[in-house]
C-alpha atoms as a PDB file:
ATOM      1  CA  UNK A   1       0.000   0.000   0.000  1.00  0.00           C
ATOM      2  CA  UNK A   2       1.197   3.268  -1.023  1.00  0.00           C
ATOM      3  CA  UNK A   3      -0.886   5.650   0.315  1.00  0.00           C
ATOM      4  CA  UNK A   4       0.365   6.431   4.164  1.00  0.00           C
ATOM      5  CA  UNK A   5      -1.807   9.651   4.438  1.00  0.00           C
ATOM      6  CA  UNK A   6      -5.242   7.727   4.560  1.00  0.00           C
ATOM      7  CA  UNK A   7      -7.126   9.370   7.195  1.00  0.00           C
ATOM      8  CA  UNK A   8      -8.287   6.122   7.785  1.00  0.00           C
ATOM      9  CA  UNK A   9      -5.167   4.116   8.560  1.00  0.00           C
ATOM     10  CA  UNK A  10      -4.495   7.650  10.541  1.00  0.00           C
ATOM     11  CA  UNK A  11      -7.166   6.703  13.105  1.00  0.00           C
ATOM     12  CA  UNK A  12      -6.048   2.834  13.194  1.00  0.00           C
ATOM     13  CA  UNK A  13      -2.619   4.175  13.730  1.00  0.00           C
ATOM     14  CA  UNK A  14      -3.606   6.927  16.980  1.00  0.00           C
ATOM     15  CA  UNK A  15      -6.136   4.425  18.016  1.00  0.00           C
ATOM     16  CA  UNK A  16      -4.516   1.529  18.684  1.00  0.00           C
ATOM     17  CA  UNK A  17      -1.447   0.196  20.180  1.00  0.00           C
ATOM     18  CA  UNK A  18       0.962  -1.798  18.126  1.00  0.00           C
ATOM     19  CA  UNK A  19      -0.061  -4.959  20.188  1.00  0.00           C
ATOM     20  CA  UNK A  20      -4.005  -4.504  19.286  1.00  0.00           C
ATOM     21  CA  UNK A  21      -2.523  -3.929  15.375  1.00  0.00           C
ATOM     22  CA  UNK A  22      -0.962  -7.592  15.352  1.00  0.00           C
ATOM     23  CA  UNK A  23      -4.123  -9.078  17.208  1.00  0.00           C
ATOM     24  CA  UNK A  24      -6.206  -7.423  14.516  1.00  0.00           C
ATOM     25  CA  UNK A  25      -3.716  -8.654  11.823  1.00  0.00           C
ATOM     26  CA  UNK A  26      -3.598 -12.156  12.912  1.00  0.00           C
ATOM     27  CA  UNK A  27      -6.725 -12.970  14.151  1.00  0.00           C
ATOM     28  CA  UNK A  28      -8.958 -10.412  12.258  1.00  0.00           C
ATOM     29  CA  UNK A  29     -11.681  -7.894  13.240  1.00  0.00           C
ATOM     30  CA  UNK A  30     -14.615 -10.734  13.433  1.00  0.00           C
ATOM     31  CA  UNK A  31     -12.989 -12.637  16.386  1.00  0.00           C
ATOM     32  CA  UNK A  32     -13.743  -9.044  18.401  1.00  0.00           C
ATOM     33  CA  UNK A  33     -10.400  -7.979  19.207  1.00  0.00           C
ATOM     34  CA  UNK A  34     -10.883  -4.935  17.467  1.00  0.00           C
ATOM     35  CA  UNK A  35     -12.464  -2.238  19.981  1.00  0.00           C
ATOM     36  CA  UNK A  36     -14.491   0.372  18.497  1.00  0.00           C
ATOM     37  CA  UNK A  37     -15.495  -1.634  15.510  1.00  0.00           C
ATOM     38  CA  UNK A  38     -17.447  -5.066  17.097  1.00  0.00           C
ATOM     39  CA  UNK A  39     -20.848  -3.745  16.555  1.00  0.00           C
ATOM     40  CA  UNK A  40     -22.601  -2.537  13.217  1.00  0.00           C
ATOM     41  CA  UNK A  41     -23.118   0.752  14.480  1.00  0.00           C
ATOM     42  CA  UNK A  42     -19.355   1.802  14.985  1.00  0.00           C
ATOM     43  CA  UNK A  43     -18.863   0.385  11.645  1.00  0.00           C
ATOM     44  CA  UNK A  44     -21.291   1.850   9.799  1.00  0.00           C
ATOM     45  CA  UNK A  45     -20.180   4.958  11.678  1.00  0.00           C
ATOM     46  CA  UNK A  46     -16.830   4.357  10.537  1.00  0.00           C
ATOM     47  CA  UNK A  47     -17.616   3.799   7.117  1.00  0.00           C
ATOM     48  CA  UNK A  48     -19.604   6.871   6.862  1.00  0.00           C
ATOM     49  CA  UNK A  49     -16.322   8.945   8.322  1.00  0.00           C
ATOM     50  CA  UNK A  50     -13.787   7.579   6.337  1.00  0.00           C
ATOM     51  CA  UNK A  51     -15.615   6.319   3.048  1.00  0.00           C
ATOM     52  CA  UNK A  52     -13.738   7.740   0.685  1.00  0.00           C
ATOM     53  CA  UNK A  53     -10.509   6.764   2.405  1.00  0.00           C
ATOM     54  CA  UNK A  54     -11.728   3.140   2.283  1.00  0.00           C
ATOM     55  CA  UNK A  55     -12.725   2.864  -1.383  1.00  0.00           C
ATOM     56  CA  UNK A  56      -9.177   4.009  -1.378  1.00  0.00           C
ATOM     57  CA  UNK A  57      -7.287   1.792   0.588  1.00  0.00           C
ATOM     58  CA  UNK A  58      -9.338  -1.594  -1.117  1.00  0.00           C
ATOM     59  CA  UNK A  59      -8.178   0.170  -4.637  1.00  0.00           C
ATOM     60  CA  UNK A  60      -4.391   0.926  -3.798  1.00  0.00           C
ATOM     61  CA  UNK A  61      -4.711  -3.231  -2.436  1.00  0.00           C
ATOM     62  CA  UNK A  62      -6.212  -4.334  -5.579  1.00  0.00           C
ATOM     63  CA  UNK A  63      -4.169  -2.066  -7.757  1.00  0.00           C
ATOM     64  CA  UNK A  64      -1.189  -4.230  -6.286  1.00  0.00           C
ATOM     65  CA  UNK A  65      -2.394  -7.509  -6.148  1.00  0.00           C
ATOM     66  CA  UNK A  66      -3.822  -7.248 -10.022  1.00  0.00           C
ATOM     67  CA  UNK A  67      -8.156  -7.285  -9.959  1.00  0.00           C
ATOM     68  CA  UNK A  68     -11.035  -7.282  -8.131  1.00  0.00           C
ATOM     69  CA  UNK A  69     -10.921 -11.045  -7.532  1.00  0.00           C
ATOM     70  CA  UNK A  70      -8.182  -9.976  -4.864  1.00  0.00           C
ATOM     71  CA  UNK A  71     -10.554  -8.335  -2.811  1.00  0.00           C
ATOM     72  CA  UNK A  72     -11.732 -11.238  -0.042  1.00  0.00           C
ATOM     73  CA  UNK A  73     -15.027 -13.036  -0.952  1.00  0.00           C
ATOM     74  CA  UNK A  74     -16.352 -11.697   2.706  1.00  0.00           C
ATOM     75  CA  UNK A  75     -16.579  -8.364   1.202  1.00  0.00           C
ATOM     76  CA  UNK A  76     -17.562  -9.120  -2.000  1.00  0.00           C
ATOM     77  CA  UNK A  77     -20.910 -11.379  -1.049  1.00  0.00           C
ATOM     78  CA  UNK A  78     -21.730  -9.265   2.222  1.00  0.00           C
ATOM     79  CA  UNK A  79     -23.771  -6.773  -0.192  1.00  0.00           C
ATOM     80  CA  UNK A  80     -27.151  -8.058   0.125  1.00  0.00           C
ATOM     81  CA  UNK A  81     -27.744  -4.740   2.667  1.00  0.00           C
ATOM     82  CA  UNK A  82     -25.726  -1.553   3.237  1.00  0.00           C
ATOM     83  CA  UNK A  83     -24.952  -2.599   6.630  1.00  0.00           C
ATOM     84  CA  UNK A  84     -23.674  -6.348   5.941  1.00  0.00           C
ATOM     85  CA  UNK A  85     -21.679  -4.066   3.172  1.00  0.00           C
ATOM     86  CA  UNK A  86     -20.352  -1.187   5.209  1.00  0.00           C
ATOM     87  CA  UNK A  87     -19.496  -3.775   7.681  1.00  0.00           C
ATOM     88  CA  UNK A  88     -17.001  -6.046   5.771  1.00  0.00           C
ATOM     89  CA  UNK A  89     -15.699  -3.367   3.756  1.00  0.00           C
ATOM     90  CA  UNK A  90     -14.442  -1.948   7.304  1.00  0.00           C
ATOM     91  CA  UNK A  91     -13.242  -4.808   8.678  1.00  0.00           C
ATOM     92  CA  UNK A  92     -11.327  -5.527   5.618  1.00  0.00           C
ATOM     93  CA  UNK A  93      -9.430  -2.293   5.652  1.00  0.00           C
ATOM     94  CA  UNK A  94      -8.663  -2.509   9.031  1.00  0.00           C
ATOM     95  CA  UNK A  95      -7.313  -6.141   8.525  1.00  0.00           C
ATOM     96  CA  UNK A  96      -5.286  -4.369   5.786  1.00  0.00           C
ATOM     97  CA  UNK A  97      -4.008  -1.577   7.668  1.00  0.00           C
ATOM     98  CA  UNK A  98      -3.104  -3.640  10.662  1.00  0.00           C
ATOM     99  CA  UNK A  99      -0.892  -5.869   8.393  1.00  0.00           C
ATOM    100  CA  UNK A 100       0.529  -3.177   6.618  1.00  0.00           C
ATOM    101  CA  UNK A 101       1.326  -1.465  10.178  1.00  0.00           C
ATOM    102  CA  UNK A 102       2.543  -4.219  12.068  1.00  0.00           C
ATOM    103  CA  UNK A 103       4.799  -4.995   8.772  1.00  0.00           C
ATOM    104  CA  UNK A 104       6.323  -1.184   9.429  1.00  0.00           C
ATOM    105  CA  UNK A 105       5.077  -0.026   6.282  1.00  0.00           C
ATOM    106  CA  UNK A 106       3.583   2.592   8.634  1.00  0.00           C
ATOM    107  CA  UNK A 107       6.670   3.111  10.566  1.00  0.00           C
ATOM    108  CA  UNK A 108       7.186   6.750   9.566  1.00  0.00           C
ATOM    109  CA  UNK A 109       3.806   8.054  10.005  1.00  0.00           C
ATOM    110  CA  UNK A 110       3.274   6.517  13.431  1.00  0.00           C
ATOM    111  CA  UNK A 111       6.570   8.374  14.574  1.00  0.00           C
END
């Protein structure tokens, strides 16, 4: 991922602690390590923050990884509602963030 000024990974990176970034990475957002975004309403009210920073982040990851095939089946099947939607599209950036962060390609910006 390229882009290290994504308001998004921004709040990952002030809101959680490198430890909570690994647990997020390696265990992912659905097993409910990931405070702040366990229930539908803080991710729906995350995805309604940082929208446009999330379309962003899923197409810097597919722009490196080659088409939208890349993008994990959870997201692309959880669109029956808005919610189910908003939801995985969240969780996946997180997921993405946390890896990229707790791989140091965040290093500089959490300095």
């Amino acid at each position: 991922m390229t882009q290290t000024t994504n308001a998004f990974a921004a709040w990952m990176l002030a809101t959680y602690e490198h430890n909570e970034l690994a647990d997020i990475c390696n265990n992912g957002c659905a097993s409910g390590c990931a405070s702040g975004m366990i229930y539908y309403s803080e991710t729906i009210a995350l995805f309604d923050q940082y929208r446009d920073e999330l379309f962003s982040i899923m197409a810097d990851y597919q722009a490196d990884t080659g088409d939208f095939e890349s993008i994990p089946a959870y997201v692309r099947t959880n669109s029956d509602t808005f919610t189910s939607f908003a939801n995985a599209v969240v969780w996946f950036c997180a997921e993405l963030v946390a890896m990229y962060a707790t791989d140091g390609a965040y290093l500089e910006e959490a300095e």
